[in-house]
Protein backbone atom coordinates (compact mmCIF):
# COMPACT_ATOMS: atom_id res chain seq x y z
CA UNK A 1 -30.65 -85.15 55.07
CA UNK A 2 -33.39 -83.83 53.11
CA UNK A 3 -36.18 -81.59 55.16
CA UNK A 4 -38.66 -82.97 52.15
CA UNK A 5 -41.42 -85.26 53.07
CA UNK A 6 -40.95 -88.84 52.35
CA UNK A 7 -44.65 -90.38 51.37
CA UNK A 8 -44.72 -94.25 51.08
CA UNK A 9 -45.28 -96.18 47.97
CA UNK A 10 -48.59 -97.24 49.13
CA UNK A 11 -50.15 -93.87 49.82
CA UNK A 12 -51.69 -92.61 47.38
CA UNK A 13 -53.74 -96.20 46.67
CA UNK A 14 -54.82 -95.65 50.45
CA UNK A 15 -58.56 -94.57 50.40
CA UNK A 16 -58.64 -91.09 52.99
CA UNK A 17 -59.93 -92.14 56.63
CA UNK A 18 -62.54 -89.40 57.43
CA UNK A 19 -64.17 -90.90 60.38
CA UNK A 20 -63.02 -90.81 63.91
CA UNK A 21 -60.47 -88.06 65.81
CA UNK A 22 -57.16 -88.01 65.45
CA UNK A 23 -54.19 -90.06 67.24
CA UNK A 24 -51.11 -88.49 69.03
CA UNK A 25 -48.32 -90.35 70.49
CA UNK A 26 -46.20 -87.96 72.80
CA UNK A 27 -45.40 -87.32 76.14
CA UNK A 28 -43.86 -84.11 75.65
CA UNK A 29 -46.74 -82.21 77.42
CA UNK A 30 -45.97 -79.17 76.64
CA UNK A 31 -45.67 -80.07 72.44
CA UNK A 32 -48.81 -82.32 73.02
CA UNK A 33 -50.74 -79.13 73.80
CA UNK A 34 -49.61 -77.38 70.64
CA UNK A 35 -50.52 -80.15 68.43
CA UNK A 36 -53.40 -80.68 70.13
CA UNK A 37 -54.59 -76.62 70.14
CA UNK A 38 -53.67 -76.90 66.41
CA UNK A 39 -56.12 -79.72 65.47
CA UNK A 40 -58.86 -77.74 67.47
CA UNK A 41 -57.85 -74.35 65.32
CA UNK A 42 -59.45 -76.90 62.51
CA UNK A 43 -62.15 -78.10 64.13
CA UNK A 44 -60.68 -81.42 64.41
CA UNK A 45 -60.64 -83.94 67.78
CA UNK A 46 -57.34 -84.87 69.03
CA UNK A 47 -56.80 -87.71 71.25
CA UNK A 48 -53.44 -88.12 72.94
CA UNK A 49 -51.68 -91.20 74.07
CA UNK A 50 -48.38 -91.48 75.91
CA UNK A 51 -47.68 -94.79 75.60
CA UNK A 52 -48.24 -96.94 72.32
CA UNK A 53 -50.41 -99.51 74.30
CA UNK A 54 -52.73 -96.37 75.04
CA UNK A 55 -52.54 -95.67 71.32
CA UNK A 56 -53.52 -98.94 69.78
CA UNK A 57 -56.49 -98.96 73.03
CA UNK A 58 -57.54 -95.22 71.83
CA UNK A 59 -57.56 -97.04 68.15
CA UNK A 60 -59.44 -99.85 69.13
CA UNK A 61 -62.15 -97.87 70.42
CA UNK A 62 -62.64 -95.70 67.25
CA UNK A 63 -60.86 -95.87 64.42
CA UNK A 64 -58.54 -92.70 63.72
CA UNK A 65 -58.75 -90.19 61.19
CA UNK A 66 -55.05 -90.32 61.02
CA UNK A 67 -51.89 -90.69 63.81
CA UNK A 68 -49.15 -88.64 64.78
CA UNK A 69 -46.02 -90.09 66.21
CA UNK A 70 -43.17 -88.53 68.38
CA UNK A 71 -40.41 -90.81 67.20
CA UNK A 72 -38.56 -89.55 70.38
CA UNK A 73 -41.17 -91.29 72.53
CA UNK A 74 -39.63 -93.83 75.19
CA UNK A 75 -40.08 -97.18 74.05
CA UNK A 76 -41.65 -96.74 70.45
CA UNK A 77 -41.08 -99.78 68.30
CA UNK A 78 -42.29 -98.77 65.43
CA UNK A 79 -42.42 -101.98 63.08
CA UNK A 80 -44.64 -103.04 65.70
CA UNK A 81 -46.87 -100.52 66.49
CA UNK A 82 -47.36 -99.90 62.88
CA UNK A 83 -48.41 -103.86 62.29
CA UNK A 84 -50.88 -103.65 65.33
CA UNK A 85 -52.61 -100.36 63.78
CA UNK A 86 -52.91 -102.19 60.53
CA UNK A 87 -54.51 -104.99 62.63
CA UNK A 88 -56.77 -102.85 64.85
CA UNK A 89 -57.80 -100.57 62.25
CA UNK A 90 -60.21 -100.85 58.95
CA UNK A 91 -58.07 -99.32 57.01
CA UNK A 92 -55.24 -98.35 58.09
CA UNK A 93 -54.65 -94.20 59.05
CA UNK A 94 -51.88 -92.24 57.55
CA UNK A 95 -49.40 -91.73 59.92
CA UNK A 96 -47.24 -88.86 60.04
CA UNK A 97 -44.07 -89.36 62.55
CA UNK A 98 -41.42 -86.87 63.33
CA UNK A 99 -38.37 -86.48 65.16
CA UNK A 100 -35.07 -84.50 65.80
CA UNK A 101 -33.17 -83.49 62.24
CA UNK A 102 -29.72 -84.78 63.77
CA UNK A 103 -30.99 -88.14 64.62
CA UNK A 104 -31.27 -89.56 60.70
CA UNK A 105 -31.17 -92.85 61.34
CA UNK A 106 -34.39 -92.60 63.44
CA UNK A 107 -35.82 -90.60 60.45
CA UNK A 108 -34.78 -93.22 57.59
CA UNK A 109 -36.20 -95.98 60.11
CA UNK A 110 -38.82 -94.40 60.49
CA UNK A 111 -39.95 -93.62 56.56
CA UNK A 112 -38.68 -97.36 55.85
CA UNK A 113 -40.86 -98.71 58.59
CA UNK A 114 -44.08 -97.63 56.75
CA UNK A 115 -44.80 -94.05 57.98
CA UNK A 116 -46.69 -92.00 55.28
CA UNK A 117 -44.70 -88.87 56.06
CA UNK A 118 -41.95 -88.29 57.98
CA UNK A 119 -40.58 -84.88 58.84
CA UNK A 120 -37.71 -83.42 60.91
CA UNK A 121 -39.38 -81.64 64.18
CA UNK A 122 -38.48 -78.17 62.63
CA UNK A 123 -40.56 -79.19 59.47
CA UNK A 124 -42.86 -80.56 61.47
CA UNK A 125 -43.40 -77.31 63.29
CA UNK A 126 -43.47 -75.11 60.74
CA UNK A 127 -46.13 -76.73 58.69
CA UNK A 128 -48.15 -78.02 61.88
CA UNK A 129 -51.11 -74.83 61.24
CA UNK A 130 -51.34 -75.36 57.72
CA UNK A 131 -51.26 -79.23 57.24
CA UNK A 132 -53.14 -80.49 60.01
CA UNK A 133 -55.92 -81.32 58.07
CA UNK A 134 -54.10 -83.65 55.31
CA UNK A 135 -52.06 -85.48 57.94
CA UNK A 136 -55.62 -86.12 59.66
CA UNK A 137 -56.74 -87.67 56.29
């Protein structure tokens, strides 16, 4: 399994969302609060959902800059919650899901779902103070 991000075919025609704060779906509290501090280190809003009913409600209200995903979360179906983004949204936000490097079938499912970039929670990690700003269109 390959640490390199896996962008979908479709991304680069996607126009860049630049309105509206960010999406997180996690309920890992204490990784919520370092994705969350690392959005504000870039001046960007962060709004966190634990559920993916919250996160298509957060959507709903404002359209999101882009989305991050714990693919861990309990009860993510991600076909689905990746159609009812593309229904709630404008245009739909990049999303950006990652997960635990030993679970690759998660990871494939996830990239052949439709996620723009999927990256093993190490990856993830490492990049989280530098990319912030690209996965948050």
């Amino acid at each position: 399994m390959s640490d390199s991000p896996s962008p979908s075919a479709g991304e680069a025609d996607r126009p860049p969302v630049t309105a509206g704060p960010g999406l997180l779906l996690s309920d890992d509290l204490i990784f919520t609060s370092r994705i969350t501090g690392a959005a504000r280190a870039h001046g960007l809003e962060m709004r966190v959902a634990r559920s993916a009913e919250k996160l298509i409600e957060l959507a709903r209200q404002v359209p999101p800059r882009g989305v991050i995903l714990d693919l861990h979360n309990p009860g993510l179906v991600l076909p689905e919650l990746l159609a009812r983004l593309a229904e709630v949204c404008p245009t739909r936000p990049r999303v950006v899901g990652y997960g635990s490097h030993v679970d690759v079938t998660t990871l494939r499912a996830a990239r052949q779902a439709g996620c723009d970039l999927v990256l093993p929670r190490s990856k993830f990690v490492e990049d989280l103070a530098t990319e912030m700003p690209g996965w948050l269109g």
